[in-house]
Protein backbone atom coordinates (compact mmCIF):
# COMPACT_ATOMS: atom_id res chain seq x y z
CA UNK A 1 128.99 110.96 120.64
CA UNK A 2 132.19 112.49 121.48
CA UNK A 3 131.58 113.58 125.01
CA UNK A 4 134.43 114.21 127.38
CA UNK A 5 134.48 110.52 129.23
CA UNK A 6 134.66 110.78 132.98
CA UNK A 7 137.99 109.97 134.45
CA UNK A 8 138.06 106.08 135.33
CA UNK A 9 134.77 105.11 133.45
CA UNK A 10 135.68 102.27 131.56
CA UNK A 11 133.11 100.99 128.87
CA UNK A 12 134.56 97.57 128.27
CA UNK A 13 136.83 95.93 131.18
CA UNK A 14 139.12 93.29 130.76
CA UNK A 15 137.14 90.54 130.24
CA UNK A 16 135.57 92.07 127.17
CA UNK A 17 132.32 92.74 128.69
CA UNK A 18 130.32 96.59 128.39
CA UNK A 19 129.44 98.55 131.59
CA UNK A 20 125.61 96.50 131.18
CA UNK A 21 127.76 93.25 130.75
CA UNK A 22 126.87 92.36 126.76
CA UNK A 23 129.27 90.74 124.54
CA UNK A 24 131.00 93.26 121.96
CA UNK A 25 128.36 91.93 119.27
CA UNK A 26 125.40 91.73 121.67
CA UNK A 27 122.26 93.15 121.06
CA UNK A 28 119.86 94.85 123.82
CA UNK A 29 116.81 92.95 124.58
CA UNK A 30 114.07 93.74 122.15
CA UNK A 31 110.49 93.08 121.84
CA UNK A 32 107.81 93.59 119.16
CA UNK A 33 104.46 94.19 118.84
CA UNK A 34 101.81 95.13 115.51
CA UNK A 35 98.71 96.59 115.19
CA UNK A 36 98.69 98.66 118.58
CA UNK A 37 96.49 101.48 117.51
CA UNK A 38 93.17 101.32 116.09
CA UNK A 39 92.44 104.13 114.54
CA UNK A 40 95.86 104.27 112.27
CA UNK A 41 95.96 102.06 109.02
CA UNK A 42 98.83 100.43 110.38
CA UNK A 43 101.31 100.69 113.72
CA UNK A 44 103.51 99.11 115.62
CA UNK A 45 105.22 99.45 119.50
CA UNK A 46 109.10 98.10 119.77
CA UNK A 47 110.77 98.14 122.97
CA UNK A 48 114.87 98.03 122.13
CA UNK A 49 117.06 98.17 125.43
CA UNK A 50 114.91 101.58 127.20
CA UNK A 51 114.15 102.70 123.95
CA UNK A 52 110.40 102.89 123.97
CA UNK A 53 108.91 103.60 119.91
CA UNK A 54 105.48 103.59 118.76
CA UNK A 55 104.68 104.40 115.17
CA UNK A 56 101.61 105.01 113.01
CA UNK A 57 101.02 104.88 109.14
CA UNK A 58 98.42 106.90 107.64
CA UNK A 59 97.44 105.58 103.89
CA UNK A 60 97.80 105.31 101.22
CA UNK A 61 94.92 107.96 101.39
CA UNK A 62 94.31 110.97 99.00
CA UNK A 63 96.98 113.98 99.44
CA UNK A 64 95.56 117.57 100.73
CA UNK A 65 96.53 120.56 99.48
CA UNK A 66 96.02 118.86 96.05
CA UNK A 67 98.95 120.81 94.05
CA UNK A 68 101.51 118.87 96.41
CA UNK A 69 100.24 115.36 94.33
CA UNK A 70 102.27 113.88 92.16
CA UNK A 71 100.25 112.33 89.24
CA UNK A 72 102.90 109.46 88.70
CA UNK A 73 102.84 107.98 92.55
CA UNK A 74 102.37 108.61 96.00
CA UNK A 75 104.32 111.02 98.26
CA UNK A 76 105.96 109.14 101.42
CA UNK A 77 106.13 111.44 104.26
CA UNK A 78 107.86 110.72 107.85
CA UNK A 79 108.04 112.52 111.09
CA UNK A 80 110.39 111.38 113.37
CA UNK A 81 109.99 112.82 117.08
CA UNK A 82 111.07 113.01 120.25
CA UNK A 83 108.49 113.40 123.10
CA UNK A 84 108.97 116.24 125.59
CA UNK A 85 109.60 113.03 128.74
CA UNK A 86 111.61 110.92 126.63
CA UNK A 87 114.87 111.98 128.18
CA UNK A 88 116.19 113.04 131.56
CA UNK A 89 116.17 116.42 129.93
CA UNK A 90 113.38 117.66 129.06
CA UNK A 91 113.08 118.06 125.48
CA UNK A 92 111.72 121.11 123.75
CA UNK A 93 108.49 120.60 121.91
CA UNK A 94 108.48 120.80 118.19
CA UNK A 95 110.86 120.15 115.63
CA UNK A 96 114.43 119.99 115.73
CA UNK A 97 116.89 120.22 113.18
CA UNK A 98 117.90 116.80 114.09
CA UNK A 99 114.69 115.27 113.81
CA UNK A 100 113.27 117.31 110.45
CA UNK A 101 116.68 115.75 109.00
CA UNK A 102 116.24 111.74 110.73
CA UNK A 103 112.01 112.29 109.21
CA UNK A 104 113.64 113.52 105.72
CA UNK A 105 115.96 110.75 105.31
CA UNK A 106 113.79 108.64 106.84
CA UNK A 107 110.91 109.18 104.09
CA UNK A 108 113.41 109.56 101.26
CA UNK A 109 114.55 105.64 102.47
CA UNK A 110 110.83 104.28 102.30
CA UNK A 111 110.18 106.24 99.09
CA UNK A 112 112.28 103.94 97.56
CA UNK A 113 110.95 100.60 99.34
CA UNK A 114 107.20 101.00 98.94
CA UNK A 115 106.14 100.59 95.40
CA UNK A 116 104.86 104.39 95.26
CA UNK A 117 104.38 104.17 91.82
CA UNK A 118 100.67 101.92 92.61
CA UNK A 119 99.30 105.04 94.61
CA UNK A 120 98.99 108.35 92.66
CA UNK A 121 97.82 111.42 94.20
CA UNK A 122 98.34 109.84 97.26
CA UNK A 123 100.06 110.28 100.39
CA UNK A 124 101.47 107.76 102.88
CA UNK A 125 102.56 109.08 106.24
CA UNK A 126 105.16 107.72 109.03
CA UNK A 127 104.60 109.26 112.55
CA UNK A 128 107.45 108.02 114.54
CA UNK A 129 107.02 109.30 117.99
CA UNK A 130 110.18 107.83 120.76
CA UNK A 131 108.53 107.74 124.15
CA UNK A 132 111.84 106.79 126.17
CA UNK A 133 114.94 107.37 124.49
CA UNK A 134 118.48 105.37 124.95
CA UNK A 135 120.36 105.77 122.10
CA UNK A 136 119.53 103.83 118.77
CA UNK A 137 116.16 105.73 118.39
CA UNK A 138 116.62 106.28 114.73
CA UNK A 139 117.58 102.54 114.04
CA UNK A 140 114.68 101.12 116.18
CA UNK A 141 111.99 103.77 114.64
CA UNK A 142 113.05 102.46 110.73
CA UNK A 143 112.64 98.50 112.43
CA UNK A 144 109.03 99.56 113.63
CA UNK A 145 108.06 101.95 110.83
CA UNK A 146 108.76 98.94 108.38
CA UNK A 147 106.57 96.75 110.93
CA UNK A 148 103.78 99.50 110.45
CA UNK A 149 103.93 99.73 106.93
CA UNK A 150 103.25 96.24 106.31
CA UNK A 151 100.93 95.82 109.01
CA UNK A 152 98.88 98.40 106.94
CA UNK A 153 99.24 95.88 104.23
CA UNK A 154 101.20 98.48 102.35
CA UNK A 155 103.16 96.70 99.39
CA UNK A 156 107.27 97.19 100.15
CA UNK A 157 110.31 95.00 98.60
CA UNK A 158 110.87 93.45 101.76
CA UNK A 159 111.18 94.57 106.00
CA UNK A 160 113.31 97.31 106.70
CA UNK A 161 115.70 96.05 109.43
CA UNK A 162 117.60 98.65 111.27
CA UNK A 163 120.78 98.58 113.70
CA UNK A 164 123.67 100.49 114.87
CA UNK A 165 127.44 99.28 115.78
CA UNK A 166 130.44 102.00 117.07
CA UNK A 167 133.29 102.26 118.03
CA UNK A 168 134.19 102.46 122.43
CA UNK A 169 137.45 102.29 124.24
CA UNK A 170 138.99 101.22 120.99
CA UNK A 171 136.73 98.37 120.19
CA UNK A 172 133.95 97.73 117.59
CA UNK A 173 130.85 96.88 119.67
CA UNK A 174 127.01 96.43 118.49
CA UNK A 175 124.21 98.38 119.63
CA UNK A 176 125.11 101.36 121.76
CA UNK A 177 123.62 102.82 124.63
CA UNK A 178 122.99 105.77 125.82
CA UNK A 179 126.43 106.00 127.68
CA UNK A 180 128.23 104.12 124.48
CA UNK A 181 127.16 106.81 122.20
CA UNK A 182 127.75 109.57 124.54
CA UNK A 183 131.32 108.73 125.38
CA UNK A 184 132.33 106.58 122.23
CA UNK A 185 134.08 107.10 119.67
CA UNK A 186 132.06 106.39 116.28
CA UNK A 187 128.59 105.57 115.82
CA UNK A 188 127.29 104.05 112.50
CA UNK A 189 123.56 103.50 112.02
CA UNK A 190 122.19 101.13 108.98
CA UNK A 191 118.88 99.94 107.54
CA UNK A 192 118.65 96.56 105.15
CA UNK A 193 116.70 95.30 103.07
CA UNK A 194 117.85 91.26 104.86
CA UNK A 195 115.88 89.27 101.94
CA UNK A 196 118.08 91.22 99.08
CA UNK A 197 121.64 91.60 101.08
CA UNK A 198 120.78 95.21 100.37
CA UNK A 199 121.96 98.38 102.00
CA UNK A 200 119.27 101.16 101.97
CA UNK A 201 120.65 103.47 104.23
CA UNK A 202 123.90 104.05 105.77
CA UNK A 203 125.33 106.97 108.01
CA UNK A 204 128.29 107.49 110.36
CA UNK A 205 129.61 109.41 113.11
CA UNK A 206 132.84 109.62 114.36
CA UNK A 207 135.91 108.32 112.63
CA UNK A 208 136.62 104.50 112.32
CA UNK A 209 139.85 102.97 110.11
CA UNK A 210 138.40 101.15 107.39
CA UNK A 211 139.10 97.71 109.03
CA UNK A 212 136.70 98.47 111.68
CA UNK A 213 134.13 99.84 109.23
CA UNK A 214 134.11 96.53 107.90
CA UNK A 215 133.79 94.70 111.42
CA UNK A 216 131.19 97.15 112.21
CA UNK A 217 129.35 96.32 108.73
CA UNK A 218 129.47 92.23 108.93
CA UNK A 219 128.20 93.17 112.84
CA UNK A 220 125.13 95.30 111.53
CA UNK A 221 124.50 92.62 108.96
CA UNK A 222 124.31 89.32 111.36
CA UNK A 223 122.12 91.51 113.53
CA UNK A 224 119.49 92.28 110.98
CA UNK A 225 119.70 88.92 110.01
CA UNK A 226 118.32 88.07 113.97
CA UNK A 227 115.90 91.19 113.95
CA UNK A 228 114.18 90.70 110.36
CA UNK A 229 113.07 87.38 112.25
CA UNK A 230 111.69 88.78 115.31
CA UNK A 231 110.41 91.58 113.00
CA UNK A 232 108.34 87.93 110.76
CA UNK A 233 107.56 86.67 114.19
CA UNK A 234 105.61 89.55 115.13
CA UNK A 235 103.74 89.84 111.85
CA UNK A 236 102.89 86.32 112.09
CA UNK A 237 101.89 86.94 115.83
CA UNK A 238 99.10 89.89 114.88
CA UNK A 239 97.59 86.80 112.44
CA UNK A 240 97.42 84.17 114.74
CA UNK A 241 96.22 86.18 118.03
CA UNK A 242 93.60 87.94 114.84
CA UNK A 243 92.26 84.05 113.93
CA UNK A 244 91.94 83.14 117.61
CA UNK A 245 89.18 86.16 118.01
């Protein structure tokens, strides 16, 4: 985000079409799949445009060192990484400070979607690792950490649907790529709860006028509405391919 633009690039041409020829409020292709792993309690793999996610949730299970329990309900950690290949540069192992603050606000989110209070002394833990990044990572890593929550049959008000929309060569667009986000002008993440018209988490980047804040809001909310049904399909998917064993 914010990136000098090279001279001549133009991210939307004249017939209203992005420089990989979506629609202004067209999503990248995405595809779904639960119960991946075998040895986590739940997981899940999404494929969003290049983005490549896999995540695995560990619980609820009982929380070592015991001081760091919490007698009243469980503690919801998340850690949000980037592998070392998932970029054209290589990225640094270890944490970053971008990624201890995405895992922070990521667990602070679920803390208040799983009902916590049913698990005391326990911990439930989020490993969100992005394999091939394209911008969106954070947004697709809440969709499939929600996917392997409740694939470890871990009681939640509802999916956690997650997408981005921005601002590029003056328009409001959905879902930005890698080249969007580098050479836009705003980028604005969002998680929902779809079932309760619910916001849950909300962050921007950039500056927008309040007009398009609200174009970019009714965008994000149509396009959870089509993701929190691929996100069902998927469940449902795990069930039937389970009974056809």
């Amino acid at each position: 985000m914010g990136m000098q633009k090279p001279p001549g690039l133009k991210l939307v041409d004249e017939n209203l079409r992005r420089i990989d020829g979506r629609r202004l409020d067209e999503l990248r292709p995405i595809k779904m799949k639960v119960g991946v792993l075998n040895r986590a309690d739940g997981s899940a793999y999404v494929e969003w445009g290049k983005n490549k996610i896999l995540v695995a949730v560990y619980g609820p299970r009982e929380l070592h060192p015991r001081y760091m329990q919490d007698p009243t309900k469980a503690v919801v950690r998340a850690r949000y990484n980037m592998a070392p290949f998932s970029t054209e540069e290589r990225v640094k192992p270890g944490p970053t400070r971008r990624s201890v603050e995405i895992s922070k606000l990521i667990a602070e989110m679920f803390s208040g979607i799983i009902f916590i209070e049913e698990f005391p002394r326990s911990a439930i833990d989020i490993f969100i690792e992005v394999l091939q990044a394209d911008a969106g990572t954070r947004t697709a890593g809440i969709t499939a950490a929600s996917l392997a929550l409740a694939d470890a049959g871990i009681p939640m008000r509802g999916l956690v649907t997650a997408c981005a929309a921005g601002k590029i060569d003056g328009y409001v667009v959905l879902d930005l790529n890698k080249e969007e986000d580098n050479y836009g002008e705003a980028d604005m993440p969002m998680a929902m709860l779809v079932k309760e018209n619910r916001i849950v988490y909300w962050q921007m980047d950039g500056q927008m006028t309040e007009e398009e804040v609200r174009t970019a809001m009714k965008m994000v909310k149509d396009a959870c509405e089509k993701i929190y049904e691929m996100q069902k399909e998927a469940l449902k998917r795990k069930y039937v391919d389970l009974e056809g064993l």
